[in-house]
PDB file of N, CA and C in Angstrom:
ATOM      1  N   UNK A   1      13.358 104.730  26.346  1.00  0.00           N
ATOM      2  CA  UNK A   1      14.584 105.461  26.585  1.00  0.00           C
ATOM      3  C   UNK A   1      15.441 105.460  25.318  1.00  0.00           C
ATOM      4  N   UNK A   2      16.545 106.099  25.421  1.00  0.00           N
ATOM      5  CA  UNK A   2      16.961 106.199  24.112  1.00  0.00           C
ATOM      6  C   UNK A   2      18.066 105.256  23.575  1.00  0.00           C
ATOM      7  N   UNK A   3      18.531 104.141  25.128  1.00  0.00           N
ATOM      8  CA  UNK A   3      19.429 103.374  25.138  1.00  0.00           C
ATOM      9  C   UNK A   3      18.577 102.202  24.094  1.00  0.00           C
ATOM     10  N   UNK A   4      17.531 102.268  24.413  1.00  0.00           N
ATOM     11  CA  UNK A   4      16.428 100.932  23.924  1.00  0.00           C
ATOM     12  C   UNK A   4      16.526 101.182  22.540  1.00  0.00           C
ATOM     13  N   UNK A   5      15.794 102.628  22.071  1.00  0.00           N
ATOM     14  CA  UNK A   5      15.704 102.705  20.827  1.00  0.00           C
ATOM     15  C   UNK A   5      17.076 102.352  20.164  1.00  0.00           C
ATOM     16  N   UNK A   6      18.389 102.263  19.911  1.00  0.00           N
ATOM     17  CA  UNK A   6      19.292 102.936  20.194  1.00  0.00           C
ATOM     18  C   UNK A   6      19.868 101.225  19.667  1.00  0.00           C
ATOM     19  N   UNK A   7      19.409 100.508  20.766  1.00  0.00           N
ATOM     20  CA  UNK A   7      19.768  98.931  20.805  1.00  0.00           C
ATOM     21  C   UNK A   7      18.556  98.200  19.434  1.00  0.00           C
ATOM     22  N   UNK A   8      17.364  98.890  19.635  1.00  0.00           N
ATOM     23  CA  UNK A   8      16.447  97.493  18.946  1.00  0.00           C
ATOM     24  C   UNK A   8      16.715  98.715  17.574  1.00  0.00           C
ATOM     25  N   UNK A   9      17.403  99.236  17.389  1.00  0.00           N
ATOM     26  CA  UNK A   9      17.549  99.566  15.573  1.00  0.00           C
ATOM     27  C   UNK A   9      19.033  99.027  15.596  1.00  0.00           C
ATOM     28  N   UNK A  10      19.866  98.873  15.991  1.00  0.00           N
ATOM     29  CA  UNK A  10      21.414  98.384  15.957  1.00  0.00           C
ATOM     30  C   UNK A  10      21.763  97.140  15.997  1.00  0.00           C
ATOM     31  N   UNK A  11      20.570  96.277  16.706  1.00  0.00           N
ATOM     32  CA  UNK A  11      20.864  94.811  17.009  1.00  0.00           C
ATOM     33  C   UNK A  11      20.885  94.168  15.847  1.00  0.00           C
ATOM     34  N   UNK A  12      20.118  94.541  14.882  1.00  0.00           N
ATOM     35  CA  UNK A  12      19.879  93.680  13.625  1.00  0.00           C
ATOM     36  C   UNK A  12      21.446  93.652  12.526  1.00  0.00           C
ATOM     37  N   UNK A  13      22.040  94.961  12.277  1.00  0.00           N
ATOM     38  CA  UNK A  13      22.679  95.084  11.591  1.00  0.00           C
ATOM     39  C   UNK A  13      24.386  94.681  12.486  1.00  0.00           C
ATOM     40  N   UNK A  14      24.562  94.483  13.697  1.00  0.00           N
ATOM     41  CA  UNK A  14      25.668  94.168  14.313  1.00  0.00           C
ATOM     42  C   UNK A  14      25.107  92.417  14.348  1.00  0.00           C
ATOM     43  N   UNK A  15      24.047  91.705  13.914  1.00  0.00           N
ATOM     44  CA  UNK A  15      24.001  90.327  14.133  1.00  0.00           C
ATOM     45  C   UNK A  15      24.034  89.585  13.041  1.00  0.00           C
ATOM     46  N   UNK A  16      24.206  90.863  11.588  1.00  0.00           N
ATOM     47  CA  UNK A  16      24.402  90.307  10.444  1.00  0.00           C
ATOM     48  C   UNK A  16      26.198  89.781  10.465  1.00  0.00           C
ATOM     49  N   UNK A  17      26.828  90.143  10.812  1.00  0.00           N
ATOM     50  CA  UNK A  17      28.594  89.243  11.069  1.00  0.00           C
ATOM     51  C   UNK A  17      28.289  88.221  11.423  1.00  0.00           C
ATOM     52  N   UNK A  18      28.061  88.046  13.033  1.00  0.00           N
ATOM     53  CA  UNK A  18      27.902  86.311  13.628  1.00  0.00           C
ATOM     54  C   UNK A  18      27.006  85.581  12.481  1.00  0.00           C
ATOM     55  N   UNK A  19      26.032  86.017  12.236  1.00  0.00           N
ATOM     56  CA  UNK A  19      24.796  85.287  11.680  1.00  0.00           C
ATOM     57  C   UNK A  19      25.769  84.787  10.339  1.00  0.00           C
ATOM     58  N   UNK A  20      26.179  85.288   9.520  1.00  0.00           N
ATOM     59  CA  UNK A  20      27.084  84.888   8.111  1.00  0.00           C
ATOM     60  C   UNK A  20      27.839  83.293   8.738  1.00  0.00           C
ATOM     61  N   UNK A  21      28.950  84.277   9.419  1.00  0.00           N
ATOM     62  CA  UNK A  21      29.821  82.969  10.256  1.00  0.00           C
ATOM     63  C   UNK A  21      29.282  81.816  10.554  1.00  0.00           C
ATOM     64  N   UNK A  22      27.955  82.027  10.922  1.00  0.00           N
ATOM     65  CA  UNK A  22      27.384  80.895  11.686  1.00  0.00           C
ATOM     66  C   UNK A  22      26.392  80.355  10.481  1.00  0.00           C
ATOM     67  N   UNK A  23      26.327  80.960   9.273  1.00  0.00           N
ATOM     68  CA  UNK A  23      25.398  80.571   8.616  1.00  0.00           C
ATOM     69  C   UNK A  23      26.718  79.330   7.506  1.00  0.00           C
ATOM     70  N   UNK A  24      27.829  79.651   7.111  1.00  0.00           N
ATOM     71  CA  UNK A  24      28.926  79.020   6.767  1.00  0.00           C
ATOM     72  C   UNK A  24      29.058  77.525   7.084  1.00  0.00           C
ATOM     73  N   UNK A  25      28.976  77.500   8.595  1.00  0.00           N
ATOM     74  CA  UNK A  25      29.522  76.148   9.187  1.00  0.00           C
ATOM     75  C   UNK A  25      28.085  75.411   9.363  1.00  0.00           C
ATOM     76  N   UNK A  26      27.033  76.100   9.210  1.00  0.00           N
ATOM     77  CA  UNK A  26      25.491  75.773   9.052  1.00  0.00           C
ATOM     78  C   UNK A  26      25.344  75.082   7.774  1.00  0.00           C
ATOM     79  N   UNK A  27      25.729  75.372   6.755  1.00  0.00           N
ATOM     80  CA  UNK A  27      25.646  74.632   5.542  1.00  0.00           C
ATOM     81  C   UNK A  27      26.413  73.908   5.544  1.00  0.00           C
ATOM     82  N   UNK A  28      27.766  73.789   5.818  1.00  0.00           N
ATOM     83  CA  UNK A  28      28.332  72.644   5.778  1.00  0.00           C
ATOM     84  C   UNK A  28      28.078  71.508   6.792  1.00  0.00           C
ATOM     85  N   UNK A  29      27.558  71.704   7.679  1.00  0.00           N
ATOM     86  CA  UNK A  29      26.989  70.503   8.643  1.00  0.00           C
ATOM     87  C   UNK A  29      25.337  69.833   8.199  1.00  0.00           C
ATOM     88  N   UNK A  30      24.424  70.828   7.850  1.00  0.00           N
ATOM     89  CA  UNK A  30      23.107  70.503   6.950  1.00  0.00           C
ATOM     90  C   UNK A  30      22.905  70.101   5.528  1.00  0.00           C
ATOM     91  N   UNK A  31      23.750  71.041   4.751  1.00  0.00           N
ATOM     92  CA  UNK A  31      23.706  71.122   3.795  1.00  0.00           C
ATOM     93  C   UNK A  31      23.543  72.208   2.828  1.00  0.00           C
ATOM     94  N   UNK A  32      23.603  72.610   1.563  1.00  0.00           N
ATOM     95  CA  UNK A  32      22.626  74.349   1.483  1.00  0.00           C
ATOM     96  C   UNK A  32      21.320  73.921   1.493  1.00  0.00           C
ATOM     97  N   UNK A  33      20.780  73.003   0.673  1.00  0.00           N
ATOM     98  CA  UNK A  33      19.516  73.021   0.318  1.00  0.00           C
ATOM     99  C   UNK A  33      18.528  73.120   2.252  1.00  0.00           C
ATOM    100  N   UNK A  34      18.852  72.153   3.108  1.00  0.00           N
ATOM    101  CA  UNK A  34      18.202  72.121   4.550  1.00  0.00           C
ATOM    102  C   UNK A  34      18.743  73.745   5.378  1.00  0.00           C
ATOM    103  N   UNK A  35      19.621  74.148   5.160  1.00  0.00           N
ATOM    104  CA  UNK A  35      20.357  74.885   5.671  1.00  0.00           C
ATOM    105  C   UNK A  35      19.046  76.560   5.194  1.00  0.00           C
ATOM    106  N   UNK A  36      19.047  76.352   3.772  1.00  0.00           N
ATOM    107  CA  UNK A  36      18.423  77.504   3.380  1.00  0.00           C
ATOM    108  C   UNK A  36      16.702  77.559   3.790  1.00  0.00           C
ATOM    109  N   UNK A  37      16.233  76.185   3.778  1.00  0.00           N
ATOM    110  CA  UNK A  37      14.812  76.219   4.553  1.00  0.00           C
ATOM    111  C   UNK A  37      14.890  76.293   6.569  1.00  0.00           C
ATOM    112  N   UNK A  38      15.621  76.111   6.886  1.00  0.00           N
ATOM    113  CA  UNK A  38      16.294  76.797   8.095  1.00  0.00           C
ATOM    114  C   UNK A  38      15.976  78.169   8.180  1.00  0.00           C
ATOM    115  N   UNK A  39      16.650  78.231   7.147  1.00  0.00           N
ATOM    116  CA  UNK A  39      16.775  80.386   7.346  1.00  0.00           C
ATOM    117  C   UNK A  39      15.206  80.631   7.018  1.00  0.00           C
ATOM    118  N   UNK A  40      15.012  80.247   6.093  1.00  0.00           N
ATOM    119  CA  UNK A  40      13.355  81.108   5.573  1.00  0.00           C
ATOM    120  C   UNK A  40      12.339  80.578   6.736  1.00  0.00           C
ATOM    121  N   UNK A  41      12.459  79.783   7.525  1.00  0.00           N
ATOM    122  CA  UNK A  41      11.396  79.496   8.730  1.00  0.00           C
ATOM    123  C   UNK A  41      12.107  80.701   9.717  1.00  0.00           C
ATOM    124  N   UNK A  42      13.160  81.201   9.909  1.00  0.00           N
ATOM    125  CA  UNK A  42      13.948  81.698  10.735  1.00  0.00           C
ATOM    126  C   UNK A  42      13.234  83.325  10.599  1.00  0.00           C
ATOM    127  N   UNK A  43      13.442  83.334   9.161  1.00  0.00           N
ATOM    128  CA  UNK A  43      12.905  84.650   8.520  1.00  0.00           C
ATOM    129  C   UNK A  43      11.671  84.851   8.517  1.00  0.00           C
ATOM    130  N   UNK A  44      10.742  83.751   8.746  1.00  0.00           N
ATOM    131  CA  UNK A  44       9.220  84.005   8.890  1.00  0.00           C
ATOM    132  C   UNK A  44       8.822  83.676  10.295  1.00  0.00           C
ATOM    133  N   UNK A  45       9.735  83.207  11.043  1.00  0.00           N
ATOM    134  CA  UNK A  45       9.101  83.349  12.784  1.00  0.00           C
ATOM    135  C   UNK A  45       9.228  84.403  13.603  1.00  0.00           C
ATOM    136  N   UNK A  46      11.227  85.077  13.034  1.00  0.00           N
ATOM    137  CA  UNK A  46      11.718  86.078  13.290  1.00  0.00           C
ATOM    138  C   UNK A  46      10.439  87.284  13.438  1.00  0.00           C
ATOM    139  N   UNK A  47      10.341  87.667  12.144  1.00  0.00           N
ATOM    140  CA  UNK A  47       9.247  89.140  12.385  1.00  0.00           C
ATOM    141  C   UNK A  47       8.221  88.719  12.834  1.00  0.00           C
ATOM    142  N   UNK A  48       7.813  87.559  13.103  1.00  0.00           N
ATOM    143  CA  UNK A  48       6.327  87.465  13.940  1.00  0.00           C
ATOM    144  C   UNK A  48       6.784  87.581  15.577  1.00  0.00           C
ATOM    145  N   UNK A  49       7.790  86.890  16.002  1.00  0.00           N
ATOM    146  CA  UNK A  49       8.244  87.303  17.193  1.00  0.00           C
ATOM    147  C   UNK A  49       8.373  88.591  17.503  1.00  0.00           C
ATOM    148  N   UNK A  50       9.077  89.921  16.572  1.00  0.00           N
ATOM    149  CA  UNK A  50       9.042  91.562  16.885  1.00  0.00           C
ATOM    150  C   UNK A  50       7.863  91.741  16.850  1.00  0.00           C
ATOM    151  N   UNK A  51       6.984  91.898  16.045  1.00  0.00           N
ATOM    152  CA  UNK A  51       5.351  92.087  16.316  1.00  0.00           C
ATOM    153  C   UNK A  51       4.596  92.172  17.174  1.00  0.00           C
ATOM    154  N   UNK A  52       5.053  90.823  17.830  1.00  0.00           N
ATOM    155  CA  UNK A  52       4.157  90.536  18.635  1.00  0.00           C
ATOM    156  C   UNK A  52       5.113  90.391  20.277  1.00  0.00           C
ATOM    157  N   UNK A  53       6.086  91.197  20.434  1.00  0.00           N
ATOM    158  CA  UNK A  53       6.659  90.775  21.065  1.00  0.00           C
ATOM    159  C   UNK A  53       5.863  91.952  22.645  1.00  0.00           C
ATOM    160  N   UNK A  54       6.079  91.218  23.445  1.00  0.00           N
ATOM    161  CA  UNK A  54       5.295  91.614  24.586  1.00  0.00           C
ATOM    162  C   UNK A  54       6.453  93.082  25.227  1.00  0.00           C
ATOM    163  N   UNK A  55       7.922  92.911  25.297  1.00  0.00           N
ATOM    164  CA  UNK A  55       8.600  93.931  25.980  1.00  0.00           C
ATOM    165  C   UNK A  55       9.680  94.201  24.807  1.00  0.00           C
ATOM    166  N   UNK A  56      10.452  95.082  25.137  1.00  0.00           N
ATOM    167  CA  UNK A  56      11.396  95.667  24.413  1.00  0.00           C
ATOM    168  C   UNK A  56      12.625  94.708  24.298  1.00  0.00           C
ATOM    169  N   UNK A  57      12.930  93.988  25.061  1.00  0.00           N
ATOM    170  CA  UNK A  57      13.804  93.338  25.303  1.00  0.00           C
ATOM    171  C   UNK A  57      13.397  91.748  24.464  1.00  0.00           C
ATOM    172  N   UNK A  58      12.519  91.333  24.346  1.00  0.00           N
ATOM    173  CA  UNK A  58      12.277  89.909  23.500  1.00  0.00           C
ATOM    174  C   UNK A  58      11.990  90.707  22.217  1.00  0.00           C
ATOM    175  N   UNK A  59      11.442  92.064  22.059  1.00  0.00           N
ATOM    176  CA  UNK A  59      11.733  92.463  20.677  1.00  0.00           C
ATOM    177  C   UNK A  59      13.151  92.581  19.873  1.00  0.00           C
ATOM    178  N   UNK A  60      14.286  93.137  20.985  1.00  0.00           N
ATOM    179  CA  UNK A  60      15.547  93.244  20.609  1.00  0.00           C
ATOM    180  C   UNK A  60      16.171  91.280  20.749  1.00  0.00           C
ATOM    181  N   UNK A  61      15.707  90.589  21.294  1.00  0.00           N
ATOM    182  CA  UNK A  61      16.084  88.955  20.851  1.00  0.00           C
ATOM    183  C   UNK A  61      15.795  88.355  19.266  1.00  0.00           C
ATOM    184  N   UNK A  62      14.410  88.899  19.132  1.00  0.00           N
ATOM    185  CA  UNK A  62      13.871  88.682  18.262  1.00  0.00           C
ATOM    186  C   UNK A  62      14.736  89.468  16.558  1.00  0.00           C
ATOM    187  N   UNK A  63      14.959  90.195  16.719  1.00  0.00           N
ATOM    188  CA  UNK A  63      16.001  91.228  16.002  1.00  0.00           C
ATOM    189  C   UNK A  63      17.132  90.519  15.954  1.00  0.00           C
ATOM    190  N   UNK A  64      18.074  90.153  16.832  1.00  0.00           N
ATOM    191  CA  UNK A  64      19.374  89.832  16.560  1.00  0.00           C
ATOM    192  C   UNK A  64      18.905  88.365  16.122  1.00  0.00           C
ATOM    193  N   UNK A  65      17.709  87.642  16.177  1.00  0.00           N
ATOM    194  CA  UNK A  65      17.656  86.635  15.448  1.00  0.00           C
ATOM    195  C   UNK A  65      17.466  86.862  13.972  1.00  0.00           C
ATOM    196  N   UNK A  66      16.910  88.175  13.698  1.00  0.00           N
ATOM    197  CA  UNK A  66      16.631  88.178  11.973  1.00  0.00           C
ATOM    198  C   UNK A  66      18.092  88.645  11.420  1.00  0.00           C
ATOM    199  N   UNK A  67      18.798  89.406  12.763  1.00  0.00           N
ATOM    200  CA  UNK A  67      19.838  89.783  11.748  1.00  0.00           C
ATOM    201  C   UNK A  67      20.767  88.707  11.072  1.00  0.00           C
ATOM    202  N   UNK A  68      20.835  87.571  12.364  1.00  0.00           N
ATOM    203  CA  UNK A  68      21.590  86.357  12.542  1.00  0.00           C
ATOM    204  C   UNK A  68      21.280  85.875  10.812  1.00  0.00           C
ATOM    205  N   UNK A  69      19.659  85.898  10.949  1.00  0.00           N
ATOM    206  CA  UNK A  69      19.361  84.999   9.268  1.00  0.00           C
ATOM    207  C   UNK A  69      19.731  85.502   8.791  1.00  0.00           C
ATOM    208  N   UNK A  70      19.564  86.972   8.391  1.00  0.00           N
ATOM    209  CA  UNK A  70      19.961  87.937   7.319  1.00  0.00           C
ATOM    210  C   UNK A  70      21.174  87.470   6.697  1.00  0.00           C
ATOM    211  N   UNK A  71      22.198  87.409   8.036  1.00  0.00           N
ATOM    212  CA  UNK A  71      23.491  87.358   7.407  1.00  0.00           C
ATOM    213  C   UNK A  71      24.066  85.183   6.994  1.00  0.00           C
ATOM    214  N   UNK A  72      23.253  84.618   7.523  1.00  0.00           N
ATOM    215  CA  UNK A  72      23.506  83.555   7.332  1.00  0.00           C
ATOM    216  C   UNK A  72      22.747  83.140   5.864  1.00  0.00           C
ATOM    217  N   UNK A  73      21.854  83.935   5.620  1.00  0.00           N
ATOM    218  CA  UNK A  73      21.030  83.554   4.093  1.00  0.00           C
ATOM    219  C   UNK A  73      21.817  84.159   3.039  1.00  0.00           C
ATOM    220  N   UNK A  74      22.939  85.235   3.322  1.00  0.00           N
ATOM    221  CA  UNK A  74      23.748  85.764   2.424  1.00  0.00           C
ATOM    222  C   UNK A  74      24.484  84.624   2.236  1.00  0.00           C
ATOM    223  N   UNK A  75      25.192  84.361   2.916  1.00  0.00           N
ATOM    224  CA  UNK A  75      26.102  83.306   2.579  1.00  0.00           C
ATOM    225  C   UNK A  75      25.290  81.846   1.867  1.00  0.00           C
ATOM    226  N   UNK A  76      24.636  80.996   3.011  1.00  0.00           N
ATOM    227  CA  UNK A  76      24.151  79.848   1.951  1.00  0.00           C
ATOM    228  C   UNK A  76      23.290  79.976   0.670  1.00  0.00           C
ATOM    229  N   UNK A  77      22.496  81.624   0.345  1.00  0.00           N
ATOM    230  CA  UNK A  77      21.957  81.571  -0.678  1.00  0.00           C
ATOM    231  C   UNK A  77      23.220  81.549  -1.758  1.00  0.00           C
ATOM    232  N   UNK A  78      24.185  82.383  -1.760  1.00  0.00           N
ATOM    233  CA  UNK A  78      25.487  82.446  -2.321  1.00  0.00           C
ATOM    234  C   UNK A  78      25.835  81.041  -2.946  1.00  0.00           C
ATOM    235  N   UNK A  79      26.422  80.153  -1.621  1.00  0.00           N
ATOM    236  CA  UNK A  79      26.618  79.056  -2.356  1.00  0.00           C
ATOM    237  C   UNK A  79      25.866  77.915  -3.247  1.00  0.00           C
ATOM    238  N   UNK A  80      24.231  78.078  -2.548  1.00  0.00           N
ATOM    239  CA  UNK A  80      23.603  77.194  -3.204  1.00  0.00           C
ATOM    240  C   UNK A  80      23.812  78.085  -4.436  1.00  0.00           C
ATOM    241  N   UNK A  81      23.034  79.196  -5.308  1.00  0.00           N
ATOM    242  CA  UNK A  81      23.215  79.353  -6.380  1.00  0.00           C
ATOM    243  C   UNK A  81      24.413  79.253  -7.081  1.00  0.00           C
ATOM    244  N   UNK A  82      25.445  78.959  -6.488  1.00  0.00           N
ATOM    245  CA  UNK A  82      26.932  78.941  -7.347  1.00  0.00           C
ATOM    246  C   UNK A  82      27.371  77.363  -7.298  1.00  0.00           C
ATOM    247  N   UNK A  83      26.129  76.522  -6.677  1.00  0.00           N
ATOM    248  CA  UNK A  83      26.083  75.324  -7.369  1.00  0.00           C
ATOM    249  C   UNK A  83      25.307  74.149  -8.408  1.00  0.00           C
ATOM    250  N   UNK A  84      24.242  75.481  -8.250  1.00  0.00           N
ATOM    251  CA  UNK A  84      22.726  74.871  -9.470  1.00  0.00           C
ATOM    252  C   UNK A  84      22.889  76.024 -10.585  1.00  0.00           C
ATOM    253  N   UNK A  85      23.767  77.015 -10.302  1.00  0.00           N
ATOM    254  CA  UNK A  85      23.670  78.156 -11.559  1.00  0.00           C
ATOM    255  C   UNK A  85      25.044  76.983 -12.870  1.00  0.00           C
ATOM    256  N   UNK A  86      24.037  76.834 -14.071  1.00  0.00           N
ATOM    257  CA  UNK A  86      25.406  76.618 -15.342  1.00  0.00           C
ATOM    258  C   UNK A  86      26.179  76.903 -15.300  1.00  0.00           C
ATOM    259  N   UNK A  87      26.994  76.581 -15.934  1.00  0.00           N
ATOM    260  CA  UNK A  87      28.619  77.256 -15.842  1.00  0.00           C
ATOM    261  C   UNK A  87      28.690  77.297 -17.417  1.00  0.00           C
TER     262      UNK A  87
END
């Protein structure tokens, strides 16, 4: 239907906000360095979950979880490099 299509292309890019936010208070409770191997397992289970996902609906879960990383790897990649980059 077109509500579906509609949702599993939109979910990703409306879960990049929370995902940042939540990626913020994620590094400061882990750390960056644990925080950022977090995300890249997140980022490599994420698209195996859409793939392989059996209905439309654990595909669109699966989505707002990559967007979640997306936007949480912006942020802790950010800070880790703006604390191992020279000055």
């Amino acid at each position: 239907s077109n509500w579906e299509i509609s949702t599993v292309v939109s979910v990703t890019p409306l879960s990049v906000i929370p995902g940042s936010a939540l990626g913020g208070m994620m590094a400061d409770r882990l750390g960056r360095w644990r925080s950022l191997l977090a995300i890249c397992i997140l980022l490599v289970v994420g698209p195996l979950g859409i793939a392989l996902a059996p209905s439309v609906h654990i595909m669109i879960l699966f989505r707002a979880l990559v967007g979640g990383g997306i936007g949480a790897g912006f942020v802790i990649v950010s800070m880790y490099l703006a604390e191992v980059a020279p000055t």
